[in-house]
C-alpha atoms as a PDB file:
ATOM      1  CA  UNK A   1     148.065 -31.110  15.150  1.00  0.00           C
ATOM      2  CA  UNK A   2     151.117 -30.825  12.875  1.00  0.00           C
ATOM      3  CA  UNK A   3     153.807 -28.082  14.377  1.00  0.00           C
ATOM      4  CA  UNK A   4     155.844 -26.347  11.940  1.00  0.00           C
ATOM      5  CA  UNK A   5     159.408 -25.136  11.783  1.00  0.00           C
ATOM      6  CA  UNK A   6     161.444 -23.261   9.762  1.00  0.00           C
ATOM      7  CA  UNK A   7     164.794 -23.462   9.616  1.00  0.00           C
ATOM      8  CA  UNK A   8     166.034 -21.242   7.059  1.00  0.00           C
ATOM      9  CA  UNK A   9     168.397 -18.601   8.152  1.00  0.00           C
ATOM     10  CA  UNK A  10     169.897 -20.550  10.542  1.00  0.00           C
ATOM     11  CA  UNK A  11     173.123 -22.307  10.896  1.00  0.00           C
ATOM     12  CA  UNK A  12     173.336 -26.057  10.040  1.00  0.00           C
ATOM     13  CA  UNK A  13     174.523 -26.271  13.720  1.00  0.00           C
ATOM     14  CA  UNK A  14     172.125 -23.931  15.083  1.00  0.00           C
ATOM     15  CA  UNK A  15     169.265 -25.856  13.008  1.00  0.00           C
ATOM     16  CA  UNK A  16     170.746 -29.344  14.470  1.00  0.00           C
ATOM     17  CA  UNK A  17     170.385 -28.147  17.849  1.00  0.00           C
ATOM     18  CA  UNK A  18     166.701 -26.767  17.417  1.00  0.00           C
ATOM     19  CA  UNK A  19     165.535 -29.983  15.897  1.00  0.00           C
ATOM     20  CA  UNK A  20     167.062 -32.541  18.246  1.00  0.00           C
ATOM     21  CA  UNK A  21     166.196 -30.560  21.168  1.00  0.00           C
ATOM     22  CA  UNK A  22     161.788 -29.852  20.192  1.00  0.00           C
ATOM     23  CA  UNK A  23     161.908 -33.695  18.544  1.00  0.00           C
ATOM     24  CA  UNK A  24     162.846 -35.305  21.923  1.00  0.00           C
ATOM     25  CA  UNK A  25     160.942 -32.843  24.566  1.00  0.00           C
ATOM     26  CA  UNK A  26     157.792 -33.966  22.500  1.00  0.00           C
ATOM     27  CA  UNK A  27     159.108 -37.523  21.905  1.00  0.00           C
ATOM     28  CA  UNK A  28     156.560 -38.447  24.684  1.00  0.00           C
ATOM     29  CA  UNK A  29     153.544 -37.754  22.692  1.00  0.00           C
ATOM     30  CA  UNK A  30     152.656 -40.976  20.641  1.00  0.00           C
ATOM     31  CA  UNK A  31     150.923 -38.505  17.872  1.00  0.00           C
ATOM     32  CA  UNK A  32     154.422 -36.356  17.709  1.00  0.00           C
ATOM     33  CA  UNK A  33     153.796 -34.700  13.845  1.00  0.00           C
ATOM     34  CA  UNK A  34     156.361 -32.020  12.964  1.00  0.00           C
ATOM     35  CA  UNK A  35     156.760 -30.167   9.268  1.00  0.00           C
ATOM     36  CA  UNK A  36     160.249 -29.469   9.321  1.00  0.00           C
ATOM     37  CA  UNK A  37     161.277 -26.806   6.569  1.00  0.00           C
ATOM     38  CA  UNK A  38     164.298 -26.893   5.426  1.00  0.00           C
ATOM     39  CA  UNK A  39     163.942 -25.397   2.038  1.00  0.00           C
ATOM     40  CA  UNK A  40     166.913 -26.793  -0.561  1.00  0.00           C
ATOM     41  CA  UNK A  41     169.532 -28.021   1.347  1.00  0.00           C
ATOM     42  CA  UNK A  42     169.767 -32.214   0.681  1.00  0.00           C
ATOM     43  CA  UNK A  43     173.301 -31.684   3.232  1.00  0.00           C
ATOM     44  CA  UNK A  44     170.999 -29.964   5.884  1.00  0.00           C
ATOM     45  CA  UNK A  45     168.707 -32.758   5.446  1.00  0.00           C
ATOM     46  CA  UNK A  46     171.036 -35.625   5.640  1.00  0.00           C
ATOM     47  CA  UNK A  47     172.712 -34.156   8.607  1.00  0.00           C
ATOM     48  CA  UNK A  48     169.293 -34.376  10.605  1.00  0.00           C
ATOM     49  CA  UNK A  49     168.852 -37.796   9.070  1.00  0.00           C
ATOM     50  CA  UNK A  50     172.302 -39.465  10.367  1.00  0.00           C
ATOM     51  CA  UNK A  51     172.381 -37.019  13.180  1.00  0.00           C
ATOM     52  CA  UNK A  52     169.277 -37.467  14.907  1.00  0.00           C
ATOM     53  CA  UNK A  53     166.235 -39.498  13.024  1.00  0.00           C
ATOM     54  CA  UNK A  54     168.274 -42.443  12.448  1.00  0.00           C
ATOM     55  CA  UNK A  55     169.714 -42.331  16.335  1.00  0.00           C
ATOM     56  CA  UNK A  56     166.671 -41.514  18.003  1.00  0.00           C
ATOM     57  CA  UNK A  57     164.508 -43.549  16.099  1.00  0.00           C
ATOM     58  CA  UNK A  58     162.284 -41.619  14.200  1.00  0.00           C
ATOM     59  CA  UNK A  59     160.190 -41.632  10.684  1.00  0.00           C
ATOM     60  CA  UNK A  60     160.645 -39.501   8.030  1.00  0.00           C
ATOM     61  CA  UNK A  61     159.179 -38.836   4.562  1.00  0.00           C
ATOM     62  CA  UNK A  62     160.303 -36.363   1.982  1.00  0.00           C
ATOM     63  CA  UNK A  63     157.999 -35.429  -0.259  1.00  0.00           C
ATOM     64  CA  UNK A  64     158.642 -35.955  -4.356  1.00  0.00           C
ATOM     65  CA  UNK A  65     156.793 -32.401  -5.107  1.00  0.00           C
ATOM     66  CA  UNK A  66     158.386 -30.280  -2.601  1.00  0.00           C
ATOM     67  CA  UNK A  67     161.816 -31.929  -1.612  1.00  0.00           C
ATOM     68  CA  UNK A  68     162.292 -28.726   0.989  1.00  0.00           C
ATOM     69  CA  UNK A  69     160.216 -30.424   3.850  1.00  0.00           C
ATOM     70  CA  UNK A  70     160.764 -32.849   5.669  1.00  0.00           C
ATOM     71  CA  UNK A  71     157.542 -34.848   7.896  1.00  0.00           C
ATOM     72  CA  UNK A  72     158.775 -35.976  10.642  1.00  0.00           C
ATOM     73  CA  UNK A  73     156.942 -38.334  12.812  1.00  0.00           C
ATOM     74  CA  UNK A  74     157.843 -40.938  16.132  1.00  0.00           C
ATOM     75  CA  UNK A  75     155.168 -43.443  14.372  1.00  0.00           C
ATOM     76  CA  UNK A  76     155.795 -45.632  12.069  1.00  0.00           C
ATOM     77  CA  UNK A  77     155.302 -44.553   8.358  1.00  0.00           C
ATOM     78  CA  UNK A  78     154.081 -47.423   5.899  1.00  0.00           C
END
């Protein structure tokens, strides 16, 4: 099941934080699927790139029709 979260009205920091910290308590689950909202903010989104998916390890896609989301995944996306 694909979890869901928002992040708009929050702080860059404050969305940082929320990310990193739900992304590795569920890290564990091999099926880890997370919608990550981040509405139109490409800086938001490459901070959580550099910041976290890239350090940690995990897939991403953006997709071309709604460039606001973000799926984020701990498999590997082909």
């Amino acid at each position: 099941m694909t979890k869901s979260i928002d992040l708009h009205g929050k702080s860059h920091e404050d969305a940082i934080i929320l990310v990193e910290e739900y992304l590795l308590m569920n890290s564990f689950d091999n099926s880890l699927d997370l919608e990550l909202i981040t509405g139109n903010s490409p800086v938001l989104q490459n901070k959580i790139i550099n910041n976290i998916l890239k350090k940690h390890e995990f897939s991403y896609y953006i997709p071309n029709h709604n460039r606001g989301v973000m799926y984020i995944t701990n498999s590997k996306i082909n």
